[in-house]
Protein backbone atom coordinates (compact mmCIF):
# COMPACT_ATOMS: atom_id res chain seq x y z
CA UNK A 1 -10.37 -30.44 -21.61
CA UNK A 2 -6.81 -31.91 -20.41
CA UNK A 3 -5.51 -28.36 -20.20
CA UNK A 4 -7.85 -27.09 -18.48
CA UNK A 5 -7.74 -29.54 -15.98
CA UNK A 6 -4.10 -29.12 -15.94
CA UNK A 7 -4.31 -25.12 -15.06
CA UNK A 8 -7.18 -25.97 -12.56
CA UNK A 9 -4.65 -28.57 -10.84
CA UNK A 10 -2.19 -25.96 -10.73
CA UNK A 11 -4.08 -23.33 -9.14
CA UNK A 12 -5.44 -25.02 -6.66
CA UNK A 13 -2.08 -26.49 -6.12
CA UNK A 14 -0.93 -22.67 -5.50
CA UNK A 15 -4.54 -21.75 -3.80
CA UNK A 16 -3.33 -24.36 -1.19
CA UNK A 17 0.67 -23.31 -0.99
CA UNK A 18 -0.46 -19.62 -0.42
CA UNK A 19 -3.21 -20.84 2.41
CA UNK A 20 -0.91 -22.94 4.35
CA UNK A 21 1.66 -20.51 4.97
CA UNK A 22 -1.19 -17.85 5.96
CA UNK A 23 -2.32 -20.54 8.01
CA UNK A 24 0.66 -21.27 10.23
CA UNK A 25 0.82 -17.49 10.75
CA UNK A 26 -2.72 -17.15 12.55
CA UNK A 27 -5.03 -18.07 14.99
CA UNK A 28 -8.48 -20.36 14.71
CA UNK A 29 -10.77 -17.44 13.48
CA UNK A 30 -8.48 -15.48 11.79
CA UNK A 31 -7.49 -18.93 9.73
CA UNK A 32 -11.62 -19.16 8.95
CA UNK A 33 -11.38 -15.71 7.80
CA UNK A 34 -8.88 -16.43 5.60
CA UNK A 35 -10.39 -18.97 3.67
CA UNK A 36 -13.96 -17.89 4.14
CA UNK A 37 -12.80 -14.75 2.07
CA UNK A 38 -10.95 -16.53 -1.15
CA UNK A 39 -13.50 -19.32 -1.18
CA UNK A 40 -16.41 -16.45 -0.65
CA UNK A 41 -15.75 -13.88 -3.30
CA UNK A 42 -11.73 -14.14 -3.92
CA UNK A 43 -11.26 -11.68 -1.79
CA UNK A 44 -13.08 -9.13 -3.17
CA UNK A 45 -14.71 -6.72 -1.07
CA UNK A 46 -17.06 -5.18 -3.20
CA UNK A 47 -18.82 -9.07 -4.37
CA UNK A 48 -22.27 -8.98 -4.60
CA UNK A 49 -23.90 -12.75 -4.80
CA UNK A 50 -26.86 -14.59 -4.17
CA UNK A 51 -28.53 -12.23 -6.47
CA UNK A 52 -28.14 -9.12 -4.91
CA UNK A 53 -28.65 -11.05 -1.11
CA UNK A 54 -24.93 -11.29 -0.20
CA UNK A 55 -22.43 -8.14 -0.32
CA UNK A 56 -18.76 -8.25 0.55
CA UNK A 57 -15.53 -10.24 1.04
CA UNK A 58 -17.45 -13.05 3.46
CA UNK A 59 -20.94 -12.62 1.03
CA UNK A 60 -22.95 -11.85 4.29
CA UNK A 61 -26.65 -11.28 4.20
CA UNK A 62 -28.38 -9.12 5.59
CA UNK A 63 -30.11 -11.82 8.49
CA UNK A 64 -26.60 -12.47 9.32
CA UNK A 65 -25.41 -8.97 9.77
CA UNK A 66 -28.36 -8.69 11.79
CA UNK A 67 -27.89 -11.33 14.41
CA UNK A 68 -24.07 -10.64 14.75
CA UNK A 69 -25.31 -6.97 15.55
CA UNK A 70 -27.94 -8.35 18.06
CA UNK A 71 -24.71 -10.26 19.86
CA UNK A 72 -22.47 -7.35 19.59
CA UNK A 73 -24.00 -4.35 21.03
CA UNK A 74 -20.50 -2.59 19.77
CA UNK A 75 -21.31 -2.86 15.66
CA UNK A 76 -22.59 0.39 14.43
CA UNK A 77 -21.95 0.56 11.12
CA UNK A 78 -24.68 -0.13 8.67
CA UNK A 79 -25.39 -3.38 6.37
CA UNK A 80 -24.30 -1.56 3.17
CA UNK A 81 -20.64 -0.89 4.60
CA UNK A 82 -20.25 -4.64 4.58
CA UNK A 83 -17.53 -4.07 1.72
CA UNK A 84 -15.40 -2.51 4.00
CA UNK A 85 -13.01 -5.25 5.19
CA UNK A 86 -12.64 -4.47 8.84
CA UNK A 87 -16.45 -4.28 9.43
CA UNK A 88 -16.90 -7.51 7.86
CA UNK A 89 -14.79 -9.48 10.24
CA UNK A 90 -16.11 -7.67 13.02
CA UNK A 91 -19.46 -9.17 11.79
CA UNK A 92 -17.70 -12.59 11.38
CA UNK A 93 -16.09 -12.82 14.49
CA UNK A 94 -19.59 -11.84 15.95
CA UNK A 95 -21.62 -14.36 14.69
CA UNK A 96 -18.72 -17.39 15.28
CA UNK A 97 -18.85 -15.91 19.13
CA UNK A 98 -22.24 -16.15 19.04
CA UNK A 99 -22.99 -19.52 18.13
CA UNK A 100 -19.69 -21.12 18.99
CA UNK A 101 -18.06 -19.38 21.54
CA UNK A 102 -15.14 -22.08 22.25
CA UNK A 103 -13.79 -21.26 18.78
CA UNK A 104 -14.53 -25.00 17.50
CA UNK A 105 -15.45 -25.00 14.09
């Protein structure tokens, strides 16, 4: 149990290293991105999650994808090519202009 609290320590200790240097290279949303991705599905653009509800990088359902494509008249790309990175954070950055348009979140 010590050890692996030891190596969980450490990661995170790393997790956090690797984040605040991305951090001090990027703006508000693009910081949120950053995290929402490793905390979301490490990265990993092909995650499926909430049993089958959530697909990509940011785990977005499908209610989401919707509403950000509601706001953004611009987003034609379909639900299922949500594990494509760059359509993702279109969708992101969509919905956090939605509902928070001064960036404060």
């Amino acid at each position: 149990m010590q050890k692996n609290s030891i190596k969980c320590l450490l990661i995170l200790s790393l997790f956090s290293l690797n984040i605040n240097q991305l951090w001090a290279q990027t703006n508000d949303i693009q910081r949120f991105i950053l995290i929402l991705g490793k905390l979301e599905s490490s990265d990993n653009d092909r995650a499926i999650g909430d049993k089958g509800k959530a697909i990509g990088r940011y785990q977005i359902h499908r209610g989401c994808y919707l509403d950000a494509k509601q706001y953004d008249k611009t987003i034609r790309f379909s639900y299922e090519s949500l594990t494509n990175k760059a359509n993702s954070d279109k969708i992101v950055i969509a919905y956090i202009k939605r509902y928070e348009p001064n960036g404060n979140f």
